[in-house]
Protein backbone atom coordinates (compact mmCIF):
# COMPACT_ATOMS: atom_id res chain seq x y z
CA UNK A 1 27.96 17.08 5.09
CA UNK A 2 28.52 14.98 8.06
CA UNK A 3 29.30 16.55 11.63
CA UNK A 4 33.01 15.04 10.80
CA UNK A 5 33.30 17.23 7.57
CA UNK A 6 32.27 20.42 9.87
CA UNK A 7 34.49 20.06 12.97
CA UNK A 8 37.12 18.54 11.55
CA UNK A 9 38.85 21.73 10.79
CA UNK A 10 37.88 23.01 14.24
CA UNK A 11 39.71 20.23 15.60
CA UNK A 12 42.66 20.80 13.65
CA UNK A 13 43.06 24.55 15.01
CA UNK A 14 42.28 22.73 19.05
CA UNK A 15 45.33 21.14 18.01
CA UNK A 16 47.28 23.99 16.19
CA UNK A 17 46.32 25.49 19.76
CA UNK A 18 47.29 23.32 22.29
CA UNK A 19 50.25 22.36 20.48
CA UNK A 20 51.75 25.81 20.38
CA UNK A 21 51.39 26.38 24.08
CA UNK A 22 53.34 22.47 24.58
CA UNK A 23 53.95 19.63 22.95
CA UNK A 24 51.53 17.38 22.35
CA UNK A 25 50.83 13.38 22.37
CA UNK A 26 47.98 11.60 20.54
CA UNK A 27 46.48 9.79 23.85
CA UNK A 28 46.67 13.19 25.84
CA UNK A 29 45.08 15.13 22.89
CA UNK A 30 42.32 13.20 22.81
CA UNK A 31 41.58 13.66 26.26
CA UNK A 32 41.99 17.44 26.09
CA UNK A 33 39.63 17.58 22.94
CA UNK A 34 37.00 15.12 24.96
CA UNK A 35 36.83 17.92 27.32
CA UNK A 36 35.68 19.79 24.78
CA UNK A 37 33.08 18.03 23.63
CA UNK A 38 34.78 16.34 21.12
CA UNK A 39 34.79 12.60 21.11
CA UNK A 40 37.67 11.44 18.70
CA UNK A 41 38.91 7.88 17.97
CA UNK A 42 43.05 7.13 17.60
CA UNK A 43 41.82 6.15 14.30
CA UNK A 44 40.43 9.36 13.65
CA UNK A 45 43.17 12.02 15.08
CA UNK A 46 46.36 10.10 14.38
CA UNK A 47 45.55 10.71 10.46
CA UNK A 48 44.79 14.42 11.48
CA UNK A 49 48.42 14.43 13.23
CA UNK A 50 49.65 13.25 10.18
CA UNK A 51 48.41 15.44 8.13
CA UNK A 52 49.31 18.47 10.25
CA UNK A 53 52.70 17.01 10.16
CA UNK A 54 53.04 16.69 6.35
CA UNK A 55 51.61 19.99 5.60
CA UNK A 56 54.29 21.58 7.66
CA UNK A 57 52.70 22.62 10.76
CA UNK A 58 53.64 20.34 13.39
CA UNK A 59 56.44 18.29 13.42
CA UNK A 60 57.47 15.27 15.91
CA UNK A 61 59.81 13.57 17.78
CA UNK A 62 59.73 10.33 19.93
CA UNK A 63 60.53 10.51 23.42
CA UNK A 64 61.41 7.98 25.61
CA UNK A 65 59.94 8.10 29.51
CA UNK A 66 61.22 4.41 30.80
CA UNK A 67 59.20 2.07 29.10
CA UNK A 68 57.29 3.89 27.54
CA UNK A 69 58.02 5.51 24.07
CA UNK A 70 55.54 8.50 22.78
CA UNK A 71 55.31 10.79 19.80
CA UNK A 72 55.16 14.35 20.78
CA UNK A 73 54.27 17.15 17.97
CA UNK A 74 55.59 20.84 18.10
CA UNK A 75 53.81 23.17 16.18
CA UNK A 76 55.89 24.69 14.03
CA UNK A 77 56.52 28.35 12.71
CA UNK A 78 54.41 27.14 9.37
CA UNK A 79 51.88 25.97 11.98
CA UNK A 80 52.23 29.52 14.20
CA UNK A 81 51.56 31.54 10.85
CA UNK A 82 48.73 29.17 9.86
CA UNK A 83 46.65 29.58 13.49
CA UNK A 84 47.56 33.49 13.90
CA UNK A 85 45.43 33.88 10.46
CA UNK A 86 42.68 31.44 11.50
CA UNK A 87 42.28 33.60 14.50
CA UNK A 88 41.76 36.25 12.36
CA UNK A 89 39.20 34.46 10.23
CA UNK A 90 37.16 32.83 13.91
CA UNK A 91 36.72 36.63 14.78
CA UNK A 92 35.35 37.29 12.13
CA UNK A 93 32.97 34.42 12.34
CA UNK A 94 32.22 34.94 15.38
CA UNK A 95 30.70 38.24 14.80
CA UNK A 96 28.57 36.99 12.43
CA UNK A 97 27.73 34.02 13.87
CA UNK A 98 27.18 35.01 17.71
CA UNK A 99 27.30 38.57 17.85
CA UNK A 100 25.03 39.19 14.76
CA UNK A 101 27.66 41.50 13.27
């Protein structure tokens, strides 16, 4: 298993995350996730977006700002559903993990 193969579903909730507090952009994403300690290629999240997007749990729009055009994604009530249970599950985790529970 490569370090991909174990945070890429971590990233994916980051995402679920930010997403459902505002919409999100692939450039500005990236940059949130860096500060995280995550260093992801376009190459590498735009497929995640994607994928988010064709399971049902974001869903996007373009949106124009002068000259520039960007895709945002909105998490979606799918997507709300899917992170409220994954909390559930990283609690869980986490108590066995950190807290030795």
């Amino acid at each position: 298993m490569t370090d991909k193969d174990l945070y890429g579903g971590l990233i994916r909730l980051h995402i679920l995350h930010h997403a459902a507090e505002e919409p999100v952009f692939g450039l500005g994403i990236i940059e949130e996730l860096r500060r995280h300690g995550y260093d992801l290629s376009p190459g590498t999240l735009y497929p995640m977006l994607h994928g988010l997007e064709k399971k049902g749990y974001l869903s996007s729009r373009h949106e124009r700002s002068g000259r520039r055009e960007r895709r945002l994604y909105d998490i979606t009530e799918t997507g709300r559903i899917a992170l409220a249970d994954a909390k559930t599950k990283l609690r869980e985790l986490f108590g066995e993990l950190i807290e030795g529970r």
